[in-house]
N, C-alpha and C. Protein backbone atom coordinates (compact mmCIF):
# COMPACT_ATOMS: atom_id res chain seq x y z
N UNK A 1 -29.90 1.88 20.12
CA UNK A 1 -28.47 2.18 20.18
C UNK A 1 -28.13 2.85 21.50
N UNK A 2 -26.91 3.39 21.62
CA UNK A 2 -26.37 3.63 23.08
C UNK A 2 -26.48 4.77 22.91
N UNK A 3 -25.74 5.74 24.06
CA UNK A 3 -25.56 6.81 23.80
C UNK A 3 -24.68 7.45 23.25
N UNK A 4 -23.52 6.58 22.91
CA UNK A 4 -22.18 6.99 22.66
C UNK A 4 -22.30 6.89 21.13
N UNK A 5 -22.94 6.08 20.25
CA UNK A 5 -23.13 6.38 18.79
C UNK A 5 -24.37 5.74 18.52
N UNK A 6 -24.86 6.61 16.91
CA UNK A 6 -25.71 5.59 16.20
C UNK A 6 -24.96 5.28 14.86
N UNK A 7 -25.53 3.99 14.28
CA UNK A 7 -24.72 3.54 12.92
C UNK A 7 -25.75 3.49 12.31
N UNK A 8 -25.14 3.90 11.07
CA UNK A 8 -26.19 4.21 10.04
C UNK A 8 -25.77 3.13 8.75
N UNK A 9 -26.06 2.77 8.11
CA UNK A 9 -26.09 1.87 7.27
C UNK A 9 -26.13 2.51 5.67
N UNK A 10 -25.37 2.88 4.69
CA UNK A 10 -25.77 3.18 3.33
C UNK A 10 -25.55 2.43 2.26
N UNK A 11 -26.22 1.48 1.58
CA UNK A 11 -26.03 0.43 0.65
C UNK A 11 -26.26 1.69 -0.54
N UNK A 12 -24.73 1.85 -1.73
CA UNK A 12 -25.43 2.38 -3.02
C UNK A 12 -24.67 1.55 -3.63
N UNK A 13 -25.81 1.33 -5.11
CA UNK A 13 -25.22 -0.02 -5.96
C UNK A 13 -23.71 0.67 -6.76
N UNK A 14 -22.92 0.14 -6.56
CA UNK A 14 -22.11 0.78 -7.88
C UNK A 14 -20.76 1.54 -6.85
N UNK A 15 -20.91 1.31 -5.17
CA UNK A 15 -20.08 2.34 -4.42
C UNK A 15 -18.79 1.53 -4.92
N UNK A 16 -17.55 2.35 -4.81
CA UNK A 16 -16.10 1.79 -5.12
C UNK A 16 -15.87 1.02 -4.25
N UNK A 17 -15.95 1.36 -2.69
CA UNK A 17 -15.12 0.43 -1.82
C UNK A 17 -15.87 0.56 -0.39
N UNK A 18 -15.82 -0.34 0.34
CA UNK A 18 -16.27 0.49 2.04
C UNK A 18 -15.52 1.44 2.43
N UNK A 19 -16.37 1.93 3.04
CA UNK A 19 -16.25 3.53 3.06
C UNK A 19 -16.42 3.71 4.50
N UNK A 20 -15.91 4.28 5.60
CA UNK A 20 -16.21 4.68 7.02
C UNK A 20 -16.06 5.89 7.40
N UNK A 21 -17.17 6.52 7.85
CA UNK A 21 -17.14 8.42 7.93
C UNK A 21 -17.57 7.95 9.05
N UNK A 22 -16.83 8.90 10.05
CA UNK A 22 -16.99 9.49 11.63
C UNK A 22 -17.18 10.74 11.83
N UNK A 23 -18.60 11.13 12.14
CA UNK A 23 -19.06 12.57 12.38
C UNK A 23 -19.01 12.65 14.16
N UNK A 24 -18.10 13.41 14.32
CA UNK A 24 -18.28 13.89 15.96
C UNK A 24 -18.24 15.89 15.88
N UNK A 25 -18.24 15.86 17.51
CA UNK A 25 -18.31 17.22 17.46
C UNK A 25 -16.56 17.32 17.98
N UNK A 26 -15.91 16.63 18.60
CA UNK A 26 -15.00 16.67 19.14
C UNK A 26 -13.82 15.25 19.06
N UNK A 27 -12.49 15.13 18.93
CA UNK A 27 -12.40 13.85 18.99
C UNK A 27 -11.35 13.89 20.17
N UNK A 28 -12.06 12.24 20.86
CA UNK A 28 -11.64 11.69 21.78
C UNK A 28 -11.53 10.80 22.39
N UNK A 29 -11.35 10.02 23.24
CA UNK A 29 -11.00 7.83 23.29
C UNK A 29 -11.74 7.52 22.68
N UNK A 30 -13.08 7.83 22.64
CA UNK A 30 -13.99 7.16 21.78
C UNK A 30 -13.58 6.71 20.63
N UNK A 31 -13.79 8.09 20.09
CA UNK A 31 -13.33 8.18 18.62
C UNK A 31 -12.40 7.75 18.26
N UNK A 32 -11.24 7.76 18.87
CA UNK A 32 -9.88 6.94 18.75
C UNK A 32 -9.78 5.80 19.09
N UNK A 33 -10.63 5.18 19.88
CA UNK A 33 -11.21 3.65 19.72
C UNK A 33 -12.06 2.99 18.87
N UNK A 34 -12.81 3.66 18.20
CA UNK A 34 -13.15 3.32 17.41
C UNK A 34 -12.44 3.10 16.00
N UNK A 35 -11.55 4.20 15.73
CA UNK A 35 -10.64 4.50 14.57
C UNK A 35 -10.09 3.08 14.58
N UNK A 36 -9.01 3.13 15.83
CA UNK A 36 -8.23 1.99 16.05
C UNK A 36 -9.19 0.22 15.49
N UNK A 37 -10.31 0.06 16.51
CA UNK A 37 -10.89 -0.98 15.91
C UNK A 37 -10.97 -1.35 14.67
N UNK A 38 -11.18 -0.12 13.80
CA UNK A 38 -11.83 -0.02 12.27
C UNK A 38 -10.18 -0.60 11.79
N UNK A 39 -9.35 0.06 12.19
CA UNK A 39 -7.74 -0.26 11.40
C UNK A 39 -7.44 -1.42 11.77
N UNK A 40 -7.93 -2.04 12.83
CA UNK A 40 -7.66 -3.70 12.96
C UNK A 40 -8.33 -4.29 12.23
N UNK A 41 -9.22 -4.25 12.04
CA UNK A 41 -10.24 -5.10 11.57
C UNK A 41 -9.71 -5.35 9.51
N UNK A 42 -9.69 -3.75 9.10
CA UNK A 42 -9.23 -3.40 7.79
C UNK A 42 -7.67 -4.42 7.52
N UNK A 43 -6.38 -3.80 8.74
CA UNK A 43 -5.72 -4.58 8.64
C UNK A 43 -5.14 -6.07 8.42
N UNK A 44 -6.65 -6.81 9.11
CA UNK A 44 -6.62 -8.11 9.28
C UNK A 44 -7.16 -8.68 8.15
N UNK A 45 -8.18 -8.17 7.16
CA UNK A 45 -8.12 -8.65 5.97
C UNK A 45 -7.23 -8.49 4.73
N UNK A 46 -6.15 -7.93 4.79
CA UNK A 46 -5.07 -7.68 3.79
C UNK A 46 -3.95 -8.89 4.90
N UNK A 47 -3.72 -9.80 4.00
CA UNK A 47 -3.00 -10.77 4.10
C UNK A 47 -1.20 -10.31 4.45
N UNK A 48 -0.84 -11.05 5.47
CA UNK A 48 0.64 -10.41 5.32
C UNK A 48 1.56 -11.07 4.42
N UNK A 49 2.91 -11.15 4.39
CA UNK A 49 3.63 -11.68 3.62
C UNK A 49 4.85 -12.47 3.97
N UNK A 50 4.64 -13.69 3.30
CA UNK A 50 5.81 -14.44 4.23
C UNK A 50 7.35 -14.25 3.66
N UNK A 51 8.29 -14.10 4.26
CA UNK A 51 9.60 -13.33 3.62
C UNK A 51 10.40 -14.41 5.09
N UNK A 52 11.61 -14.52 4.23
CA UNK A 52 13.06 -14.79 4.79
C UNK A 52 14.02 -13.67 4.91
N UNK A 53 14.49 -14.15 6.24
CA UNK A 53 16.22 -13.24 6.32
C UNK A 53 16.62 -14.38 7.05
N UNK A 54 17.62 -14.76 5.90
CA UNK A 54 18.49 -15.56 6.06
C UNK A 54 17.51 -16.84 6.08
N UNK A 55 17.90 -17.91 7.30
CA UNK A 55 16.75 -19.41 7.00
C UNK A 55 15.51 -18.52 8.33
N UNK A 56 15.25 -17.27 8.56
CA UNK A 56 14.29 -17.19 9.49
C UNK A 56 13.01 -16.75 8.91
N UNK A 57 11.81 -17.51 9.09
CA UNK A 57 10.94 -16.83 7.89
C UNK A 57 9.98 -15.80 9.48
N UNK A 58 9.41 -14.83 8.38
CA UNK A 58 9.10 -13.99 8.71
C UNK A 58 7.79 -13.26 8.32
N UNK A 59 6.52 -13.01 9.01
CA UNK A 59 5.69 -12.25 8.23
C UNK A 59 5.50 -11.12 8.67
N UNK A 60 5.25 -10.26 7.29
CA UNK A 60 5.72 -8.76 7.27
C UNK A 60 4.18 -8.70 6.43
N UNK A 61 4.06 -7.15 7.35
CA UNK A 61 2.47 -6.61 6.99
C UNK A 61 3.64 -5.68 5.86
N UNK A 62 2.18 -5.99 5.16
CA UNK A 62 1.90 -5.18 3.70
C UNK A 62 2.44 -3.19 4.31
N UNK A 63 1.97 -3.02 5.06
CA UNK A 63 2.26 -1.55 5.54
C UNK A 63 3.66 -1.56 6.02
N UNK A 64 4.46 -2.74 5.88
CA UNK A 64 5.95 -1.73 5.94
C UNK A 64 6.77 -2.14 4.94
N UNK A 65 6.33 -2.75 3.87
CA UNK A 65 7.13 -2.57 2.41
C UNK A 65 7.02 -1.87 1.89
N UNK A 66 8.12 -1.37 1.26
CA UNK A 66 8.51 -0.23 0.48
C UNK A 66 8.56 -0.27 -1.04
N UNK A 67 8.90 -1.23 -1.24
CA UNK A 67 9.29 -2.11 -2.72
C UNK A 67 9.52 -3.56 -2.89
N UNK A 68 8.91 -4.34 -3.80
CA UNK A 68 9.58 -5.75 -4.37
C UNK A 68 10.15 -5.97 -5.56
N UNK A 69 11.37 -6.14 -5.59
CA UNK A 69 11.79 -6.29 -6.93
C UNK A 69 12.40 -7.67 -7.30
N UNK A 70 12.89 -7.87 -8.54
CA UNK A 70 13.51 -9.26 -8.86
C UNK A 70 15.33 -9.19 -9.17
N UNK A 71 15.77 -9.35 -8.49
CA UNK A 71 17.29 -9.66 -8.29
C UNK A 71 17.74 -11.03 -8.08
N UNK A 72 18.96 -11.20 -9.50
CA UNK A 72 19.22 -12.13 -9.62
C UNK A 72 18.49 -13.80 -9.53
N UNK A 73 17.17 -13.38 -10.10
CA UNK A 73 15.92 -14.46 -9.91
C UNK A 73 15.42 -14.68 -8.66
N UNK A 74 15.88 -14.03 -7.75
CA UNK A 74 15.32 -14.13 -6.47
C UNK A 74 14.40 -12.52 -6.44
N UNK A 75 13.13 -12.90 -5.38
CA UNK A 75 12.25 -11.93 -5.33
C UNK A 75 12.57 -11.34 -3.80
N UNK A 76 12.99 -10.06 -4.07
CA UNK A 76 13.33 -9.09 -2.81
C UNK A 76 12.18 -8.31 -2.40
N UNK A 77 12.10 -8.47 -0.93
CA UNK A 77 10.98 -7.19 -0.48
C UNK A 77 11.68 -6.63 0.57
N UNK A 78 11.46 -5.21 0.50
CA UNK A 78 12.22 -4.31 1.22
C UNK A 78 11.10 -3.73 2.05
N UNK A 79 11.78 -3.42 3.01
CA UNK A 79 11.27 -2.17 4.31
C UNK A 79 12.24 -1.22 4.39
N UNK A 80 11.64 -0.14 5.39
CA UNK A 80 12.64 1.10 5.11
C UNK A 80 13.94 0.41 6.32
N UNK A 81 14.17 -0.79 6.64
CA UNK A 81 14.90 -1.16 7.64
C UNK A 81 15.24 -2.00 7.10
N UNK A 82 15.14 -2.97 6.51
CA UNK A 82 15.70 -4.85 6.29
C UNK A 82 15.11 -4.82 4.86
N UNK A 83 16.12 -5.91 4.06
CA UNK A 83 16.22 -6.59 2.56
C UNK A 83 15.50 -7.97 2.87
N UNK A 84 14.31 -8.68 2.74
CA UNK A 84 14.26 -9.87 2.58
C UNK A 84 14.09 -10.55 1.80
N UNK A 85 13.99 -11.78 1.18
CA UNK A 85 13.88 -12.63 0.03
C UNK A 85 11.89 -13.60 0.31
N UNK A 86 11.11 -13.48 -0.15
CA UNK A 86 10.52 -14.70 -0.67
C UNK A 86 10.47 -15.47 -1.50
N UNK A 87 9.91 -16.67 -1.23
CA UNK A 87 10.27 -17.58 -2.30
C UNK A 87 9.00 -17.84 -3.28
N UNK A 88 8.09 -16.64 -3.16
CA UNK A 88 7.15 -16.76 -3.90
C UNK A 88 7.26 -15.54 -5.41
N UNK A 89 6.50 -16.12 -6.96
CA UNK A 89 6.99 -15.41 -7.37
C UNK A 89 6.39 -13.67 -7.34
N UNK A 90 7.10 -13.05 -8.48
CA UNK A 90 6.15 -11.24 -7.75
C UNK A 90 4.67 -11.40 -8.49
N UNK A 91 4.64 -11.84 -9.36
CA UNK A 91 2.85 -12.17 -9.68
C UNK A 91 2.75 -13.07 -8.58
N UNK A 92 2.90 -14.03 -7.82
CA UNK A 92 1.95 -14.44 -7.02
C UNK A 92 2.37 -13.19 -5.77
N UNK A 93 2.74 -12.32 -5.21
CA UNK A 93 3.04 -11.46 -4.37
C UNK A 93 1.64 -10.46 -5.08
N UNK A 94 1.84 -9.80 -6.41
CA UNK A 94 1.24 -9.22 -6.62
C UNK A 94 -0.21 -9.04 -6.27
N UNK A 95 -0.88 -10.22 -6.96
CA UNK A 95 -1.88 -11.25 -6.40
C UNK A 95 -2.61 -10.54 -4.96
N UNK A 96 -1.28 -10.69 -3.96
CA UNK A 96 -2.58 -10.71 -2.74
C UNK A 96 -1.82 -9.38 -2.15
N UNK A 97 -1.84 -8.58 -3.00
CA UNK A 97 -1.10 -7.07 -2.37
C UNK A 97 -2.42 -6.30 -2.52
N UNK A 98 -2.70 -5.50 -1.78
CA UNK A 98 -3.54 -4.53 -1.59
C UNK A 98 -3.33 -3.12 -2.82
N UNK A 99 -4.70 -3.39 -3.52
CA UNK A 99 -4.04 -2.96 -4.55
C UNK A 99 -4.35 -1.31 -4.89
N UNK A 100 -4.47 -0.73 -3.55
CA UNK A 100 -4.97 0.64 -3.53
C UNK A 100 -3.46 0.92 -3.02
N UNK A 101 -2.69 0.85 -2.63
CA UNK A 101 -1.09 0.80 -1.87
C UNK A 101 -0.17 0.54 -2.36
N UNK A 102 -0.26 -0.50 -3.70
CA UNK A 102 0.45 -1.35 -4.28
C UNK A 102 0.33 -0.73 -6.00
N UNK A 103 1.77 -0.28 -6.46
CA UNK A 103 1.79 -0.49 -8.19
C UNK A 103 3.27 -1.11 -9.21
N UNK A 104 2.89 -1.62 -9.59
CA UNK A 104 3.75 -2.49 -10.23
C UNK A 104 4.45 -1.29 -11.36
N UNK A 105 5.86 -0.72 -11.76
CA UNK A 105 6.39 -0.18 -12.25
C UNK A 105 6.70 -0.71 -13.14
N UNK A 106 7.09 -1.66 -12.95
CA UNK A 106 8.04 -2.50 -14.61
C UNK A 106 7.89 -3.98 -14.11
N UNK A 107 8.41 -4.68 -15.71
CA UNK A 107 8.32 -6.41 -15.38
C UNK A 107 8.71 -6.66 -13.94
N UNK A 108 9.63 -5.74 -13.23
CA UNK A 108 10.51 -6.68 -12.16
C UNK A 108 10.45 -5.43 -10.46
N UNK A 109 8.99 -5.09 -10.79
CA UNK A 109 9.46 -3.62 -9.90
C UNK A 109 7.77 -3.69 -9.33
N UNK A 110 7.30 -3.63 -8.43
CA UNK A 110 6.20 -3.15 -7.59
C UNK A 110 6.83 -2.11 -6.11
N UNK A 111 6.10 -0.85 -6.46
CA UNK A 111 6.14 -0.31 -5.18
C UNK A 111 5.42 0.03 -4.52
N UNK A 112 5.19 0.31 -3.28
CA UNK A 112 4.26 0.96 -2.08
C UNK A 112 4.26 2.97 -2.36
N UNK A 113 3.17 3.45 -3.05
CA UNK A 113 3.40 4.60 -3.25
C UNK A 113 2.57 5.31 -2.02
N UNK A 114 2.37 4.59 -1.00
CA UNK A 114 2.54 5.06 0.23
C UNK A 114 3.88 5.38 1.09
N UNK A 115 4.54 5.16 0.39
CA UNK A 115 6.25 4.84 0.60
C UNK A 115 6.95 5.74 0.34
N UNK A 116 6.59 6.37 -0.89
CA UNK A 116 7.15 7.43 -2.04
C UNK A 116 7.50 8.97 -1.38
N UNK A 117 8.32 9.46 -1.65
CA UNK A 117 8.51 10.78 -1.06
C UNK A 117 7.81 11.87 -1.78
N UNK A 118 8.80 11.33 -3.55
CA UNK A 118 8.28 11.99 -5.17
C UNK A 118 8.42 11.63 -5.93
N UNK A 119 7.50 12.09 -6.75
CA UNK A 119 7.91 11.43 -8.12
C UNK A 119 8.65 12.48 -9.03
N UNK A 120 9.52 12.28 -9.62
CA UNK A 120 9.99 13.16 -10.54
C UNK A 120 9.67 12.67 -11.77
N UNK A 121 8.66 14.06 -12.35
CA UNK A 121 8.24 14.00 -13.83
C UNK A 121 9.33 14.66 -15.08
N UNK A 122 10.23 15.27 -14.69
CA UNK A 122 11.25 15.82 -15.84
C UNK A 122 11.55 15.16 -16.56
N UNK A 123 11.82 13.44 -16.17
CA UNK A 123 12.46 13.05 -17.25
C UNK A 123 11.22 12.33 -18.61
N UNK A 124 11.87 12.48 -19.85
CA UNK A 124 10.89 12.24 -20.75
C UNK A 124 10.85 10.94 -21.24
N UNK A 125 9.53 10.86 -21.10
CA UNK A 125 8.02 9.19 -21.06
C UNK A 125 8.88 8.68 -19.98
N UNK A 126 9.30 8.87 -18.97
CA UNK A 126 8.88 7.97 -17.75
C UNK A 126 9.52 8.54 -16.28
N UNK A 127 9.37 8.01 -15.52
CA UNK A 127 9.17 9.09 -14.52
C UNK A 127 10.51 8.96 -13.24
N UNK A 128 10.78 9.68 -12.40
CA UNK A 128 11.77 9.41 -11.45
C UNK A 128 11.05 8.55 -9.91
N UNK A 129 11.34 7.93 -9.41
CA UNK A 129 10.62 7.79 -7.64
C UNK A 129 11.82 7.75 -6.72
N UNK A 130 11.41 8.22 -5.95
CA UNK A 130 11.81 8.54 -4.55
C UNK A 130 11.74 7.89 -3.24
N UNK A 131 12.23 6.56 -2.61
CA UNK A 131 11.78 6.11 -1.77
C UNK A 131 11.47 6.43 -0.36
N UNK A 132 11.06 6.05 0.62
CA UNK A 132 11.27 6.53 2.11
C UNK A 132 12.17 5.94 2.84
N UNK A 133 12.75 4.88 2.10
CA UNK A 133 14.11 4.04 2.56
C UNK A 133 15.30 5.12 1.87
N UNK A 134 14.84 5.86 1.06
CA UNK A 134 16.49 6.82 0.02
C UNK A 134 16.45 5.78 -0.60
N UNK A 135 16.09 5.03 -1.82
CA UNK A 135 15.80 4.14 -2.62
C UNK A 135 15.23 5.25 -3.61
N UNK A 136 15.90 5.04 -4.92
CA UNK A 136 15.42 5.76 -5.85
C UNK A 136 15.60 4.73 -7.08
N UNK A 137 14.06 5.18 -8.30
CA UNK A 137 13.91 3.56 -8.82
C UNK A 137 13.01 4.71 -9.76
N UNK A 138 12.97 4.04 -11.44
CA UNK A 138 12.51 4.49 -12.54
C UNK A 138 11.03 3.78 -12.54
N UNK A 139 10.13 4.31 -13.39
CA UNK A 139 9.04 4.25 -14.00
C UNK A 139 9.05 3.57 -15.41
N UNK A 140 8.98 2.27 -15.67
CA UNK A 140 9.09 1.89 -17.00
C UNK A 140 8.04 2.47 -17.81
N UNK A 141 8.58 3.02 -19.06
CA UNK A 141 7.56 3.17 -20.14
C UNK A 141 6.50 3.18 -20.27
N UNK A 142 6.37 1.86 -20.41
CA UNK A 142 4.94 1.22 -20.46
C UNK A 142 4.28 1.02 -19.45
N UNK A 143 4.64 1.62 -18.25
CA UNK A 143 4.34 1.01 -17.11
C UNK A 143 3.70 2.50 -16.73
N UNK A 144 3.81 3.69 -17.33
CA UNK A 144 3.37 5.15 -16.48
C UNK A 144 2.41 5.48 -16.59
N UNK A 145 1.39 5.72 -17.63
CA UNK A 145 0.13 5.34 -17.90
C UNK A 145 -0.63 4.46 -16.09
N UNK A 146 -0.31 3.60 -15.94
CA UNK A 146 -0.56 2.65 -14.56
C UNK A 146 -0.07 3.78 -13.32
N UNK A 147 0.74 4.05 -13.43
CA UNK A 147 1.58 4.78 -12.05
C UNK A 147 0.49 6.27 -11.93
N UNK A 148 0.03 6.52 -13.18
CA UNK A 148 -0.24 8.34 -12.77
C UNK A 148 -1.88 7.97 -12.63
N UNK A 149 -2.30 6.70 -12.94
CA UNK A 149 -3.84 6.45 -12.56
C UNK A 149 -3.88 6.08 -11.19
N UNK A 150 -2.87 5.28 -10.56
CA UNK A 150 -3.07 5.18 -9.31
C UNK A 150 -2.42 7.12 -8.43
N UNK A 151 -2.00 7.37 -9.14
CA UNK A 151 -1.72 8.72 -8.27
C UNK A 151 -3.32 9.08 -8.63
N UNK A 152 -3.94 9.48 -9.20
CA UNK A 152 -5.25 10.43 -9.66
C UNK A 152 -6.37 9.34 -8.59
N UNK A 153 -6.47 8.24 -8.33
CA UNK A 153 -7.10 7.44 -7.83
C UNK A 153 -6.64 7.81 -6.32
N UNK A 154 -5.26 7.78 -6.02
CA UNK A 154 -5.05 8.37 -4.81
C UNK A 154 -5.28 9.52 -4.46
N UNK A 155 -5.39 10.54 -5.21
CA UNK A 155 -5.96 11.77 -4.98
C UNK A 155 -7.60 11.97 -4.38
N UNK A 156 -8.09 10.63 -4.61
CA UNK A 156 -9.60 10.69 -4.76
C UNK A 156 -9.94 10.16 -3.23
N UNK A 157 -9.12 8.91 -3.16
CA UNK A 157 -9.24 8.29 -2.03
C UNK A 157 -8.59 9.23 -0.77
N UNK A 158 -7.74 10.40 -0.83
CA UNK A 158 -7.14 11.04 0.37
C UNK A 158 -5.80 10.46 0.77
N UNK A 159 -5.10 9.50 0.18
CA UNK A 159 -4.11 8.69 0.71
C UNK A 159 -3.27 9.97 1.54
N UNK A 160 -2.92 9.32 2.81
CA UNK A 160 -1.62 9.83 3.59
C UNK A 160 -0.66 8.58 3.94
N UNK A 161 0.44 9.16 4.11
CA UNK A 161 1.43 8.70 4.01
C UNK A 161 1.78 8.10 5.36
């Protein structure tokens, strides 16, 4: 190896996910080149998403939707900037969404709770959200059980926003 790193390799049967730890004493281009590489690379296997505005189609990374919902049978995906439409349905959206980022609220509701400001728990069996667009959107029922496992799962993983 060089002088600038060694890589170490840890295969354990049963690990959740790849995992990348950077031990330095200090950080600097290196390290921030390296970071960067690692986020391309990560990035480039989460599929983007093909969306319309208006007849212009468009692909939009998974990291700047906020929400997809179903309006008027058409499937909307939002950013904290632009409304677009795909013409695919939200189970097939669902499908290839990254599903550490991604939770489906109700029949007609997936959000990015990387997105989320808060959740408000006051109200009773289901919950308030908070968008980063000012988009505010309920927790179905049956659906919260799902929402507070991916919060406890995000707790584990470190998610930032």
């Amino acid at each position: 190896m060089s002088d600038l790193l060694d890589i170490k390799l840890i295969i354990e049967k049963g690990w959740p996910k790849l995992t990348v730890t950077i031990k330095c004493s200090e950080r600097n281009g290196d390290v921030d080149g390296i970071i960067t590489a690692v986020q391309e690379y990560a990035n480039n296997k989460v599929p983007a998403i093909s969306v319309y505005k208006k007849d212009n189609l468009v692909m939009l990374s998974q990291k700047q939707i906020v929400r997809l919902y179903i309006e008027k049978r058409k499937v909307m995906v939002q950013t904290e900037d632009n409304l677009y439409e795909t013409k695919k349905t939200l189970r097939e959206v669902e499908e290839i969404l990254d599903a550490d980022k991604f939770v489906r609220i109700s029949q007609s509701e997936i959000i990015n709770i990387r997105k989320v400001v808060s959740f408000d728990f006051s109200f009773a069996g289901t919950i308030g959200v908070e968008l980063k667009n000012g988009e505010r959107t309920f927790v179905a029922r049956r659906r919260v059980k799902y929402v507070k496992e991916a919060l406890e799962k995000g707790d584990k993983d470190g998610y930032e926003n």
